[in-house]
N, C-alpha and C. Protein backbone atom coordinates (compact mmCIF):
# COMPACT_ATOMS: atom_id res chain seq x y z
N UNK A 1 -96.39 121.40 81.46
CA UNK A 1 -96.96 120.72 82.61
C UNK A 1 -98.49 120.86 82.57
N UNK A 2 -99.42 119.68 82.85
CA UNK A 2 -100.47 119.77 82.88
C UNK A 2 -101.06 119.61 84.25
N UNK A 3 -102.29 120.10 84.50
CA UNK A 3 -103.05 120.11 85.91
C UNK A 3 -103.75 119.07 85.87
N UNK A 4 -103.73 117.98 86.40
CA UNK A 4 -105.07 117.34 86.50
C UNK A 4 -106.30 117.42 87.04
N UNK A 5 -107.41 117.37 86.23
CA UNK A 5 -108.86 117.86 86.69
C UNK A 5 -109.44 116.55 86.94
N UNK A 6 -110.64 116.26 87.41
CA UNK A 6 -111.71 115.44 87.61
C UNK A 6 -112.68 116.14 87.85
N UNK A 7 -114.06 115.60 87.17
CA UNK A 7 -115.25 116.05 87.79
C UNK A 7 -115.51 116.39 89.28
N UNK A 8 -116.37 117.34 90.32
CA UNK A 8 -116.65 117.22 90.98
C UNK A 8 -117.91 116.94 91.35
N UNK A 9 -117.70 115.48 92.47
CA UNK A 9 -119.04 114.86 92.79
C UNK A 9 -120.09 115.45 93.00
N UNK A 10 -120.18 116.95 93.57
CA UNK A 10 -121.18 117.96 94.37
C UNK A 10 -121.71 118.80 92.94
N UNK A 11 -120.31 119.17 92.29
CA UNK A 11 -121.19 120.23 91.64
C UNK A 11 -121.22 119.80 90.09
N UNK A 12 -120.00 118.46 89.78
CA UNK A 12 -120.31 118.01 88.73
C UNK A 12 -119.35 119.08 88.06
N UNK A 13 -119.00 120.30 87.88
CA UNK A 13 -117.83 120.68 87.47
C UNK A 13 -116.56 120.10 87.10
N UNK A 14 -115.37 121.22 86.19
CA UNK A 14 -114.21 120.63 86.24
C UNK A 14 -113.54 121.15 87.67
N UNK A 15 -112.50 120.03 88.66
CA UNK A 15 -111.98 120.68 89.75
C UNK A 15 -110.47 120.34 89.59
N UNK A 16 -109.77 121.31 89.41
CA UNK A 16 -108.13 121.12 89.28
C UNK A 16 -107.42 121.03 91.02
N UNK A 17 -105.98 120.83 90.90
CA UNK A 17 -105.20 120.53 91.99
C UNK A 17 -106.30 119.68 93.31
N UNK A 18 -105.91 120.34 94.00
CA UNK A 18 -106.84 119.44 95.09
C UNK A 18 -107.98 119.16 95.43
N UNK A 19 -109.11 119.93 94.51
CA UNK A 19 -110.14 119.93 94.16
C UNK A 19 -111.16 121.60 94.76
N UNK A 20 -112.33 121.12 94.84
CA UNK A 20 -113.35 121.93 95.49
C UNK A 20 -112.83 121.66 97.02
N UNK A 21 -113.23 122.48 98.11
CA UNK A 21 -113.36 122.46 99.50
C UNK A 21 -114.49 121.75 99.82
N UNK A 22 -115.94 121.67 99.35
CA UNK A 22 -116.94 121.08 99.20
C UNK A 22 -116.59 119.75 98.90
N UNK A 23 -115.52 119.03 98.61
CA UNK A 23 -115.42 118.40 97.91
C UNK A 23 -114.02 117.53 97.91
N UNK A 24 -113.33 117.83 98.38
CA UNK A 24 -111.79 117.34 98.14
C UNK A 24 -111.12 116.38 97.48
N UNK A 25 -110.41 116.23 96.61
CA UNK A 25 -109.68 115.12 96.02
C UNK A 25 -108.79 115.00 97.00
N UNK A 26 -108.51 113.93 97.66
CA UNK A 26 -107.67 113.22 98.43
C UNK A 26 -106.40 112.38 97.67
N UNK A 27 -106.68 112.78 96.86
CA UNK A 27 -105.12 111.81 95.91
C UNK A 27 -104.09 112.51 95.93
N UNK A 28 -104.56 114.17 95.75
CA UNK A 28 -103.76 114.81 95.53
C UNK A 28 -102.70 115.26 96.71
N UNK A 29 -102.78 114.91 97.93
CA UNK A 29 -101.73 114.48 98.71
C UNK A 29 -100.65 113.91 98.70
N UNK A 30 -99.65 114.51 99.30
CA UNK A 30 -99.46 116.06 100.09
C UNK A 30 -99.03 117.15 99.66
N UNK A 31 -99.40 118.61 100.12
CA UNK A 31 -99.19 119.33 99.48
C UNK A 31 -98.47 120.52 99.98
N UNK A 32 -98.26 121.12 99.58
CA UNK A 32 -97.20 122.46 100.73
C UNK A 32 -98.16 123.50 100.64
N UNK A 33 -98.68 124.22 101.60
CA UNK A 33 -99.80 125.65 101.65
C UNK A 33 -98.65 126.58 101.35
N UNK A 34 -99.63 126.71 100.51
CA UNK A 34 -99.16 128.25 99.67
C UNK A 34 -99.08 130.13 100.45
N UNK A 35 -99.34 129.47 101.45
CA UNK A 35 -99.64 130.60 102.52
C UNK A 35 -98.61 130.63 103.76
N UNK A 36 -98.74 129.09 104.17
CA UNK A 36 -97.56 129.05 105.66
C UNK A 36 -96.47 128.31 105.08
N UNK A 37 -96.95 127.71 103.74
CA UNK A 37 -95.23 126.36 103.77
C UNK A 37 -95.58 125.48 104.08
N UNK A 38 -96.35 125.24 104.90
CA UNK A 38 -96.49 123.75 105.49
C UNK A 38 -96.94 122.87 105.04
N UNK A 39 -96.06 121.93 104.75
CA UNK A 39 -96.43 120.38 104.29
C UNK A 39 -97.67 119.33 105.00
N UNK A 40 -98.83 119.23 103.93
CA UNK A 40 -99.96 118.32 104.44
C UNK A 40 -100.67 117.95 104.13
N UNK A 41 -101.29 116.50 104.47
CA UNK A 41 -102.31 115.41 104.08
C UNK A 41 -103.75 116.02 103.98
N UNK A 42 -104.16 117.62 104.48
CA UNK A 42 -105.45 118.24 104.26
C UNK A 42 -105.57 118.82 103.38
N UNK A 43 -106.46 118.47 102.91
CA UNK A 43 -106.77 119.49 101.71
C UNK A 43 -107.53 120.98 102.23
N UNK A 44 -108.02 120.66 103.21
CA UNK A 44 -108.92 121.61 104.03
C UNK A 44 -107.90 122.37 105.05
N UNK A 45 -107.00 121.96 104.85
CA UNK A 45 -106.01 122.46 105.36
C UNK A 45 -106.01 124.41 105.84
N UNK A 46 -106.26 125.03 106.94
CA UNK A 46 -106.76 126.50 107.36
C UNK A 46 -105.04 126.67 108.45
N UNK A 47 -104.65 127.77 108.20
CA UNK A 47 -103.91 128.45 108.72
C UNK A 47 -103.54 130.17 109.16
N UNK A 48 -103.27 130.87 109.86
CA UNK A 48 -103.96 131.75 110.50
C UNK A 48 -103.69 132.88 108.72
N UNK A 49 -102.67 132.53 107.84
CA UNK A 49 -102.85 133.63 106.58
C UNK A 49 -103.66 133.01 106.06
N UNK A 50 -104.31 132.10 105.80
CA UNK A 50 -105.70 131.82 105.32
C UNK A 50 -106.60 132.87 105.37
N UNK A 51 -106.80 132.65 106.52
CA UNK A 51 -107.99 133.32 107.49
C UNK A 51 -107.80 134.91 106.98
N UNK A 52 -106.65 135.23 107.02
CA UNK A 52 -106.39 137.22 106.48
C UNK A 52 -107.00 137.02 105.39
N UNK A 53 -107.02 136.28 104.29
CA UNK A 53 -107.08 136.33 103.07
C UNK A 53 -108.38 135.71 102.45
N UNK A 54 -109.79 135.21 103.39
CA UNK A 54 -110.86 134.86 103.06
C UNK A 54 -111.55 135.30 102.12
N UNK A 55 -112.18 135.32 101.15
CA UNK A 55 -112.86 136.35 100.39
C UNK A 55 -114.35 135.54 100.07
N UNK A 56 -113.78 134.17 100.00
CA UNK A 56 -115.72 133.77 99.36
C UNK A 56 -115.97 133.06 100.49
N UNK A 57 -117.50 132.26 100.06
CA UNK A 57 -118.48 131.59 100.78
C UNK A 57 -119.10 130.74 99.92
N UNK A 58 -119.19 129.30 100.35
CA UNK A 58 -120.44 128.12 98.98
C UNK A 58 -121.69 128.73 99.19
N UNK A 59 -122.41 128.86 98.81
CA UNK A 59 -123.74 128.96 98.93
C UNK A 59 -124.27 127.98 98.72
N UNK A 60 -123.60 126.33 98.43
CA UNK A 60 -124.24 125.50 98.73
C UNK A 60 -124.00 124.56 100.08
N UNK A 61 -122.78 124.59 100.57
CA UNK A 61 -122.05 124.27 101.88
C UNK A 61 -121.99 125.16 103.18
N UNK A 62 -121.60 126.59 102.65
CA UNK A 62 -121.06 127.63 103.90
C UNK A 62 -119.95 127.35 103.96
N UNK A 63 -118.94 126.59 103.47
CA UNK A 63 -117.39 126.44 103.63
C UNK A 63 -117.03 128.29 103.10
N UNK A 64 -115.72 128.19 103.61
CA UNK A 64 -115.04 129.55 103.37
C UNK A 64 -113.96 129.15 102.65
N UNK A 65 -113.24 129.76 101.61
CA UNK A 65 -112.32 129.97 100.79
C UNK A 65 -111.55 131.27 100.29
N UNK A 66 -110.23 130.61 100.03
CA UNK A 66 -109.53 132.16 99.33
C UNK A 66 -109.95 132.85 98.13
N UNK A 67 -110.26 131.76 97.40
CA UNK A 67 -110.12 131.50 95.66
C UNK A 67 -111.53 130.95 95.43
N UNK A 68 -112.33 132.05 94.50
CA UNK A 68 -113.69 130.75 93.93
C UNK A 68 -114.00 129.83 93.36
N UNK A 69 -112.57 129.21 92.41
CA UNK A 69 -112.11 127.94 92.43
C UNK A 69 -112.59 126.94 93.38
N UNK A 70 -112.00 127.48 94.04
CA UNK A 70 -112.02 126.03 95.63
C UNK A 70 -113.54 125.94 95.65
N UNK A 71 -114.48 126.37 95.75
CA UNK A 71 -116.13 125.76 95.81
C UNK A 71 -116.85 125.86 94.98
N UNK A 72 -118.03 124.98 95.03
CA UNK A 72 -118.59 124.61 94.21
C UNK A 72 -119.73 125.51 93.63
N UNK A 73 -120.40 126.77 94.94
CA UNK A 73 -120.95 127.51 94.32
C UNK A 73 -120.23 129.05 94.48
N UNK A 74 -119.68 129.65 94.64
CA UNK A 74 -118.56 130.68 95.15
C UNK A 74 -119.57 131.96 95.59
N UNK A 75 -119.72 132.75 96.20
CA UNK A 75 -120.38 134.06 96.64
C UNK A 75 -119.05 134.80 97.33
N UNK A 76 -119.22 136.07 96.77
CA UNK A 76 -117.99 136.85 97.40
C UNK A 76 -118.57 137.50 98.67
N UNK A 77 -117.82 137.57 100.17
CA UNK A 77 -117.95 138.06 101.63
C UNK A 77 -117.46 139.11 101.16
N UNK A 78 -119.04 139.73 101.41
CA UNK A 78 -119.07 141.48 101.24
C UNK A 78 -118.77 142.06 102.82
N UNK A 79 -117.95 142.40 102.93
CA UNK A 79 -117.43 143.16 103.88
C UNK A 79 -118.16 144.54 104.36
N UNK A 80 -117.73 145.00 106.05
CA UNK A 80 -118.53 146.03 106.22
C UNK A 80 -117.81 147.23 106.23
């Protein structure tokens, strides 16, 4: 099985499954979150185990993510 990638428009990178958060491929709809189950048309899609499981930040957006995958510039949330 292969992943399909496309460039991303923002960072010009390769972006697999649903893309960057910065960024979203919308084709790749719908999808089941890997966190609650739930079936959906967002790619931006946030649910409250999301949120437990935050770890980065874009440093070119401020979007938040699980995975530094998902954005385009990734910085890890150094915790206190």
């Amino acid at each position: 099985m292969t992943i399909k990638t496309y460039p991303c428009p923002t960072c010009k990178a390769q972006a697999s499954g649903r893309g960057h958060l910065c960024h979203p491929d919308k084709t790749e709809t719908p999808f089941k979150c890997e966190f609650c189950g739930k079936q959906t048309n967002d790619p931006r899609h946030v649910c409250a185990k999301i949120l437990d499981n935050l770890e980065y930040y874009c440093k070119k957006c401020g979007r938040l993510a699980v995975y530094d995958t998902q954005l385009c510039e990734p910085e890890l949330i150094i915790g206190e």
